[in-house]
PDB file of N, CA and C in Angstrom:
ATOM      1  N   UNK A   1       0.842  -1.175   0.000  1.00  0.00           N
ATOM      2  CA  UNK A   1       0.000   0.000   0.000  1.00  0.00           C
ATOM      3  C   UNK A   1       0.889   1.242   0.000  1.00  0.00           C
ATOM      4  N   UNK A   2       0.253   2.213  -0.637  1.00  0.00           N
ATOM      5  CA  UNK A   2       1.550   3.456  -0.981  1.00  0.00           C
ATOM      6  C   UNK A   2       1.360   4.214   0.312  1.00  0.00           C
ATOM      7  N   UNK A   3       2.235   5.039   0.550  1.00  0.00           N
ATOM      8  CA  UNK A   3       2.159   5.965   1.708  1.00  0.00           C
ATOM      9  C   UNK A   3       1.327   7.385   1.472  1.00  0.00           C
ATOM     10  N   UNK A   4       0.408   7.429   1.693  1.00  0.00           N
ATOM     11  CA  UNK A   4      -0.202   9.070   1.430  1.00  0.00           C
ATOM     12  C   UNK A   4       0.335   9.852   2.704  1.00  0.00           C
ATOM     13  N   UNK A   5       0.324  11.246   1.808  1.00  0.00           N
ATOM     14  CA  UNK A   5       1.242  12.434   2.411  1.00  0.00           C
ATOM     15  C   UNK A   5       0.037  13.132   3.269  1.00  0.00           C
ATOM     16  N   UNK A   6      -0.156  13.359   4.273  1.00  0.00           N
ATOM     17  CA  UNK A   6      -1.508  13.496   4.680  1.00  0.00           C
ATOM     18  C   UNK A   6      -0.876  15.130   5.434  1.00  0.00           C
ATOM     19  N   UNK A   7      -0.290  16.310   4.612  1.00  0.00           N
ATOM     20  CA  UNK A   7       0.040  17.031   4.972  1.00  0.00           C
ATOM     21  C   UNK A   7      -0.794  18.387   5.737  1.00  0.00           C
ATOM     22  N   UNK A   8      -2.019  17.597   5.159  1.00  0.00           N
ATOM     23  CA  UNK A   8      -3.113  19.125   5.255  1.00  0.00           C
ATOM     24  C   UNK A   8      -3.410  18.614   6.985  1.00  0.00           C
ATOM     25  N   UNK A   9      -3.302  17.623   6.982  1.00  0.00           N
ATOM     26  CA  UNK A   9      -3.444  17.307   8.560  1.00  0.00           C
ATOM     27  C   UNK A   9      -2.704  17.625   9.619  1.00  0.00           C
ATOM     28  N   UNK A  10      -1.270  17.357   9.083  1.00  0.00           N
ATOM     29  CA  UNK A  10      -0.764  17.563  10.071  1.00  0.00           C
ATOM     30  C   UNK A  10      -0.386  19.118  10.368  1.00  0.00           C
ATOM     31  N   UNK A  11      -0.580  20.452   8.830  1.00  0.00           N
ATOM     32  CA  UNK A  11      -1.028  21.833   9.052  1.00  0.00           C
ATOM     33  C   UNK A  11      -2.666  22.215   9.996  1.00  0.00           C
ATOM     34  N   UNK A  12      -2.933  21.148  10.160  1.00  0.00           N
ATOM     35  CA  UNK A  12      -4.355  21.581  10.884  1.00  0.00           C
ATOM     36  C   UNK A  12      -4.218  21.502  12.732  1.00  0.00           C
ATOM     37  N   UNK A  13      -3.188  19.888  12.760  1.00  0.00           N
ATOM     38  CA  UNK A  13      -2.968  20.118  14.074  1.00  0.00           C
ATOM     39  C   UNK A  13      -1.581  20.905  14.531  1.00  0.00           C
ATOM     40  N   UNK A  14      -0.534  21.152  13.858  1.00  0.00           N
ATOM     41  CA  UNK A  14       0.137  22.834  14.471  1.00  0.00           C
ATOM     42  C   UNK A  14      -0.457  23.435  14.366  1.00  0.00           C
ATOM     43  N   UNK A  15      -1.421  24.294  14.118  1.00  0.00           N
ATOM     44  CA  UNK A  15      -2.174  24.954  13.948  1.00  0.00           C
ATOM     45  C   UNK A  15      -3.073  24.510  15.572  1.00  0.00           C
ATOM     46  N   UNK A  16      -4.191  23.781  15.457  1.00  0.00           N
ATOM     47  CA  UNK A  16      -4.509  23.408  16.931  1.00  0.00           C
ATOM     48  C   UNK A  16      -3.611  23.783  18.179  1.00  0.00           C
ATOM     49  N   UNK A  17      -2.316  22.947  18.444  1.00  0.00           N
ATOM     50  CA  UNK A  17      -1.462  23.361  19.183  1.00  0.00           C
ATOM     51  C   UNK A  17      -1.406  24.850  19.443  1.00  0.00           C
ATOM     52  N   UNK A  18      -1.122  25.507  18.212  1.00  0.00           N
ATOM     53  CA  UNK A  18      -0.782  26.816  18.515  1.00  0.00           C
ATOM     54  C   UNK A  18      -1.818  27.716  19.236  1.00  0.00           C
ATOM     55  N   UNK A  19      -3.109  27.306  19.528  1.00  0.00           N
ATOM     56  CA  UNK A  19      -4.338  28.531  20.101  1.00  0.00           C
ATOM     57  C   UNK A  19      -4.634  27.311  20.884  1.00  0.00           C
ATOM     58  N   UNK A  20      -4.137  26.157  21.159  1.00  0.00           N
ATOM     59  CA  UNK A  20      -3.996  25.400  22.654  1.00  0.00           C
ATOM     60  C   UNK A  20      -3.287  26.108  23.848  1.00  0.00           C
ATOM     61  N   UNK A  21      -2.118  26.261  22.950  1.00  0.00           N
ATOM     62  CA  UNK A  21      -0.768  26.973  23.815  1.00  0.00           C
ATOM     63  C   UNK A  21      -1.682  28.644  24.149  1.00  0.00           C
ATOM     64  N   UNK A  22      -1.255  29.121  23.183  1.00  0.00           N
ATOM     65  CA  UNK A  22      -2.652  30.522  23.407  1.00  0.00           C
ATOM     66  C   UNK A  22      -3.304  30.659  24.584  1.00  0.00           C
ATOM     67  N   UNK A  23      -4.128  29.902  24.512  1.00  0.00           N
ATOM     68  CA  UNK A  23      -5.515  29.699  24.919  1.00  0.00           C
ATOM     69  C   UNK A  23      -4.929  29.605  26.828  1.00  0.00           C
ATOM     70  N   UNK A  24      -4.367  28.265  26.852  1.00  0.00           N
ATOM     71  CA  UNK A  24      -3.666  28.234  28.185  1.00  0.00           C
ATOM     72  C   UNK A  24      -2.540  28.835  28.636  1.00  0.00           C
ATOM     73  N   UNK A  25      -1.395  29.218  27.785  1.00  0.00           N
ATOM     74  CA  UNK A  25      -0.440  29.850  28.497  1.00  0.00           C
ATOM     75  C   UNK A  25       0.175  30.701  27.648  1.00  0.00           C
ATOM     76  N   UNK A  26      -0.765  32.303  27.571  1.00  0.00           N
ATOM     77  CA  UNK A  26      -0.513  33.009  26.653  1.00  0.00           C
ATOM     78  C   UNK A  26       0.653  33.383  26.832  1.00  0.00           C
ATOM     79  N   UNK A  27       1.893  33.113  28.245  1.00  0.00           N
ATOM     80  CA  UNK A  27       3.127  33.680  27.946  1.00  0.00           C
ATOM     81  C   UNK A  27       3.640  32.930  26.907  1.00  0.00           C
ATOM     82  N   UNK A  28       3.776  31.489  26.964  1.00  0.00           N
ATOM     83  CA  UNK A  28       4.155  30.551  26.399  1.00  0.00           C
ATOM     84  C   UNK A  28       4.654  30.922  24.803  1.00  0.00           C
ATOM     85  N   UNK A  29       2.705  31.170  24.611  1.00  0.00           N
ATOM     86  CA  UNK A  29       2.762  31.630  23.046  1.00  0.00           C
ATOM     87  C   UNK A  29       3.428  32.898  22.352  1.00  0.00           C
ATOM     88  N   UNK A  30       3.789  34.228  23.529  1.00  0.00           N
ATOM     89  CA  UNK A  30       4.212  34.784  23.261  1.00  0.00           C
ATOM     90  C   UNK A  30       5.620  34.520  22.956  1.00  0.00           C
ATOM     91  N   UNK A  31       6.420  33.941  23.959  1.00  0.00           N
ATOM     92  CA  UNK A  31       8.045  33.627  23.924  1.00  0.00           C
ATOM     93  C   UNK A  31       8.316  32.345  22.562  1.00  0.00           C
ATOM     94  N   UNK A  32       7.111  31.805  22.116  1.00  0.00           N
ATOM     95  CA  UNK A  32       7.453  31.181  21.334  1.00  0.00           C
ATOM     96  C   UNK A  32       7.316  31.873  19.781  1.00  0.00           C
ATOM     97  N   UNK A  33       6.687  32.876  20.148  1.00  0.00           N
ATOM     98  CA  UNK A  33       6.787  33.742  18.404  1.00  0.00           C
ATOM     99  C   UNK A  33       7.853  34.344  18.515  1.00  0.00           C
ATOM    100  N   UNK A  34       8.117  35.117  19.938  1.00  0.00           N
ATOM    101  CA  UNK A  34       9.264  35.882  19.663  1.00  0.00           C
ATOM    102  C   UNK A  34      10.634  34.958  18.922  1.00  0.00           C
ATOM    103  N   UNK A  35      10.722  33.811  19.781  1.00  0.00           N
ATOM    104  CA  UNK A  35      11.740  32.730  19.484  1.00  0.00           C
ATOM    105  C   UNK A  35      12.080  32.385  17.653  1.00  0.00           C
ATOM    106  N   UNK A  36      10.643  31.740  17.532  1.00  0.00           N
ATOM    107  CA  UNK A  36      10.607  31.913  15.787  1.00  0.00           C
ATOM    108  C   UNK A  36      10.889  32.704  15.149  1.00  0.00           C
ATOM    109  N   UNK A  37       9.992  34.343  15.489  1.00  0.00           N
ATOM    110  CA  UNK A  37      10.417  35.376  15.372  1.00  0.00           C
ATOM    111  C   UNK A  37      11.739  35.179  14.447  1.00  0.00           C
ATOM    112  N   UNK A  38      12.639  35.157  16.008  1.00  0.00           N
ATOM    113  CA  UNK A  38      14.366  35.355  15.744  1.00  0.00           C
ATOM    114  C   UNK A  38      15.202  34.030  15.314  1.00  0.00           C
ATOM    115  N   UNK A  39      14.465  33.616  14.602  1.00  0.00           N
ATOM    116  CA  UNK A  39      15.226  32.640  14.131  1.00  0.00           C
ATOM    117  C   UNK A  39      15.418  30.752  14.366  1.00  0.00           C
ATOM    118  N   UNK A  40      14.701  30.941  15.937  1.00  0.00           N
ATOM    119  CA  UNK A  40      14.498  29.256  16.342  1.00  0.00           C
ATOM    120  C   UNK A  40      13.954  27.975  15.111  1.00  0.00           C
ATOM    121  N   UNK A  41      14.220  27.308  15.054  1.00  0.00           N
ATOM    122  CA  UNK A  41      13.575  26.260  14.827  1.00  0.00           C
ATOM    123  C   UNK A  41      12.496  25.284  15.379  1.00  0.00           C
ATOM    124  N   UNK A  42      11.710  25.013  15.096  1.00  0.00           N
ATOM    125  CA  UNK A  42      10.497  24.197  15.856  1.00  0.00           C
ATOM    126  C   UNK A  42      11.212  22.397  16.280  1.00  0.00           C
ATOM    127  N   UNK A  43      12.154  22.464  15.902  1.00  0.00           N
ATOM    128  CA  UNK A  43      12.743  21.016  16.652  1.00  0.00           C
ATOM    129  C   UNK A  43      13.655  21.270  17.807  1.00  0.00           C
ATOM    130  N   UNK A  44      14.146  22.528  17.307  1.00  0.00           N
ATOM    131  CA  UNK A  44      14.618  23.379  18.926  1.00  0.00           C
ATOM    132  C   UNK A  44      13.967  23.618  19.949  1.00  0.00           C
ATOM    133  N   UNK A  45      12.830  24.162  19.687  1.00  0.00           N
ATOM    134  CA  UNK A  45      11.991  24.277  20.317  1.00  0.00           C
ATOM    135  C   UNK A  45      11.601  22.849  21.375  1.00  0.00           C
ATOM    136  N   UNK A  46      11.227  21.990  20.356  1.00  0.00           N
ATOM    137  CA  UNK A  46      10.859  20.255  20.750  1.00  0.00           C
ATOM    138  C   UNK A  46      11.847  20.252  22.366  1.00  0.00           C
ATOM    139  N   UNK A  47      13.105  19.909  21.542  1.00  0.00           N
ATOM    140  CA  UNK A  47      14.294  19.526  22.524  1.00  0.00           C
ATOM    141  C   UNK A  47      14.029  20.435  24.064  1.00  0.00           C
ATOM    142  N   UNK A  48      14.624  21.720  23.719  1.00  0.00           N
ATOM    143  CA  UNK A  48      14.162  23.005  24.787  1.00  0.00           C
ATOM    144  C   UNK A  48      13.283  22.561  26.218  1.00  0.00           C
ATOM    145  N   UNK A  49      12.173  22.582  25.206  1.00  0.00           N
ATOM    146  CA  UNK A  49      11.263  22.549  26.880  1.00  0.00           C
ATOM    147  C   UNK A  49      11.132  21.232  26.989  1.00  0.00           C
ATOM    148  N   UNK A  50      11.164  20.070  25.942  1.00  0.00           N
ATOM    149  CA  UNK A  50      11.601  18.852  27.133  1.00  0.00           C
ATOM    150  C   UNK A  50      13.213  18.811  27.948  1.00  0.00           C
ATOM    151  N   UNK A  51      14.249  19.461  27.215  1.00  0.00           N
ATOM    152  CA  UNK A  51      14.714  19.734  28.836  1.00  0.00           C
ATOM    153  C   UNK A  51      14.285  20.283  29.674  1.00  0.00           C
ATOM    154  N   UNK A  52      13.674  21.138  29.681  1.00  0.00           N
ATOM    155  CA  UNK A  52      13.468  22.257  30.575  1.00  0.00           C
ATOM    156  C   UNK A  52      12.230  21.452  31.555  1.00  0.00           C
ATOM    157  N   UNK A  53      11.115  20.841  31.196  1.00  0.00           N
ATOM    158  CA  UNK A  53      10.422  20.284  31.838  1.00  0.00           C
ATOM    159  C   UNK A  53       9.857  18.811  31.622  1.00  0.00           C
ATOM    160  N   UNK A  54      10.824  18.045  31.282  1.00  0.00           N
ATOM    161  CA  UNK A  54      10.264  17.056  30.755  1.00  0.00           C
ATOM    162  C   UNK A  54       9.078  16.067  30.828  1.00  0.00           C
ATOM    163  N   UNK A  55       8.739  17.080  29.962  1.00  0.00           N
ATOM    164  CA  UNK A  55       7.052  16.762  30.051  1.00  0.00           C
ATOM    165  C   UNK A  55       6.655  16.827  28.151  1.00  0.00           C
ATOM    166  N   UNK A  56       6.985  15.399  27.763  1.00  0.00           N
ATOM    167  CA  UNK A  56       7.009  14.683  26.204  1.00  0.00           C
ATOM    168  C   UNK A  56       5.644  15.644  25.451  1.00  0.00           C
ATOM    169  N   UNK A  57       4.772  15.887  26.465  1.00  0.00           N
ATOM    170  CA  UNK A  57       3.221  16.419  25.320  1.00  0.00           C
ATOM    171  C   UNK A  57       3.580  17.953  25.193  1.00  0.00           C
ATOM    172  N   UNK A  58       3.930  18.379  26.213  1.00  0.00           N
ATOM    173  CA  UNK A  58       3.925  19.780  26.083  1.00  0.00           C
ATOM    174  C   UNK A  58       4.982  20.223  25.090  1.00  0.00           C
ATOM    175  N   UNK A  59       6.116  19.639  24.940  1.00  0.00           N
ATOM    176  CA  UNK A  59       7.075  19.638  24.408  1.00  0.00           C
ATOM    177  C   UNK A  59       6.952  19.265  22.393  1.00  0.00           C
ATOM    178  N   UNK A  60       6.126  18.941  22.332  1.00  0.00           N
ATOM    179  CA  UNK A  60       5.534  18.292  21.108  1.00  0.00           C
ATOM    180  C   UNK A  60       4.538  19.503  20.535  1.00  0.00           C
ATOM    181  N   UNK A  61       3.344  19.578  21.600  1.00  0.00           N
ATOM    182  CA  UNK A  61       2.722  20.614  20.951  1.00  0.00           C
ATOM    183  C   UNK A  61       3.009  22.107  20.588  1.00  0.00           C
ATOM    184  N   UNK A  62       4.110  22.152  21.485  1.00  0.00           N
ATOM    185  CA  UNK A  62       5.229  23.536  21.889  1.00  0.00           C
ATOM    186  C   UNK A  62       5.952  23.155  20.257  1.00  0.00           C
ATOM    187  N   UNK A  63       6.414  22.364  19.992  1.00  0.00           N
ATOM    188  CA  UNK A  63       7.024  21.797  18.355  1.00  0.00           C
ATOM    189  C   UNK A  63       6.022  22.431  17.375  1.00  0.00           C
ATOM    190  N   UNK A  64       5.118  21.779  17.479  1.00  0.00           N
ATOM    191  CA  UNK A  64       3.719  21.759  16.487  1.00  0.00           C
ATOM    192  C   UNK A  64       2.739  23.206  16.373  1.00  0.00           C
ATOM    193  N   UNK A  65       2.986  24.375  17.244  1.00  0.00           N
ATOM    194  CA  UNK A  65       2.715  25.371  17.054  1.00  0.00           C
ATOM    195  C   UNK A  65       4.177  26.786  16.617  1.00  0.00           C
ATOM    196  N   UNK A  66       4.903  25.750  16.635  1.00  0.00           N
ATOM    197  CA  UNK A  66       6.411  26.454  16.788  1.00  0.00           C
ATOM    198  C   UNK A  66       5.844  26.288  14.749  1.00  0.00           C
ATOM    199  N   UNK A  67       6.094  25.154  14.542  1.00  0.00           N
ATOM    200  CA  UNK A  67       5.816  24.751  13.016  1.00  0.00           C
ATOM    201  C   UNK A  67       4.528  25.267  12.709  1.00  0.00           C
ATOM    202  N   UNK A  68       3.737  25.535  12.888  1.00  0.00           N
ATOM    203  CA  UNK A  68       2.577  26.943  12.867  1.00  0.00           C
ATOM    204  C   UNK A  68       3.468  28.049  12.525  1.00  0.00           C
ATOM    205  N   UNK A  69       3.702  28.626  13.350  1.00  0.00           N
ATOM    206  CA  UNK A  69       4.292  30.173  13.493  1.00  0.00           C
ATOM    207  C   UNK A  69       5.386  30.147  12.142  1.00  0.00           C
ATOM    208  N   UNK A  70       5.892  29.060  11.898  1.00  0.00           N
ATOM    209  CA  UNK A  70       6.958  29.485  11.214  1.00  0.00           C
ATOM    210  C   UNK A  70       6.888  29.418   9.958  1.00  0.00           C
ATOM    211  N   UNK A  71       5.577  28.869   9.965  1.00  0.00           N
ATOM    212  CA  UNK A  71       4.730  28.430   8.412  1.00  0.00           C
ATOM    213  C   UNK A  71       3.773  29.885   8.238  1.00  0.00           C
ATOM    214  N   UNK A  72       3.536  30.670   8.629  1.00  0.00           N
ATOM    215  CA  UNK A  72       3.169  31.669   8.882  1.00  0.00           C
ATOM    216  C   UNK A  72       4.102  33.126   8.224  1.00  0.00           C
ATOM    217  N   UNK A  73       3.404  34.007   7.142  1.00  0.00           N
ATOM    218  CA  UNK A  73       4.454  35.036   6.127  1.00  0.00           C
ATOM    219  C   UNK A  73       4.483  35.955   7.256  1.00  0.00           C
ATOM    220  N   UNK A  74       5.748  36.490   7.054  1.00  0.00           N
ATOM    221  CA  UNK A  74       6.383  37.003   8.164  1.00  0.00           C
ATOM    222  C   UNK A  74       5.334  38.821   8.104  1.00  0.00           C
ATOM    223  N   UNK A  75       5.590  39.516   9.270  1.00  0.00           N
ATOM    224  CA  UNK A  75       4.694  40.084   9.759  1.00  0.00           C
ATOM    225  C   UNK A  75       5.916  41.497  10.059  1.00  0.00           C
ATOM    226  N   UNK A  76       5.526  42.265   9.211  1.00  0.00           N
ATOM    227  CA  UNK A  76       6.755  43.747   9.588  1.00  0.00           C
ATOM    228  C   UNK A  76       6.040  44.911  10.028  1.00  0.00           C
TER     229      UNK A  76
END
């Protein structure tokens, strides 16, 4: 069976993540645009706050709205 690219999905849930994060910890979301903002990467991101709190979900969806933001035309 071939592999389908099921990309629109996985733009729907960074997207989710990102007004999850929002929603509950609007600092969160802020330090994470600024981060993108300046250059971070969303697998940096990943790594980051599972050091920082290793806590695997938060750390994922913190990824998955990071990949939101950065999929996102930049804003001057």
């Amino acid at each position: 069976m071939k592999t389908k690219d099921l990309t629109a999905i996985g733009s729907a849930l960074d997207e989710i993540s990102w007004y999850w994060i929002g929603d509950n910890y609007p600092r969160l979301a802020d330090a994470l645009r600024h981060e993108i903002d300046h250059g971070a990467q969303p697998e940096q991101v990943r790594r980051y706050v599972m050091q920082q709190t290793q806590r695997a979900e938060l750390a994922l969806r913190c990824e998955q709205a990071a990949r939101f933001l950065a999929a996102q035309p930049a804003i001057d």
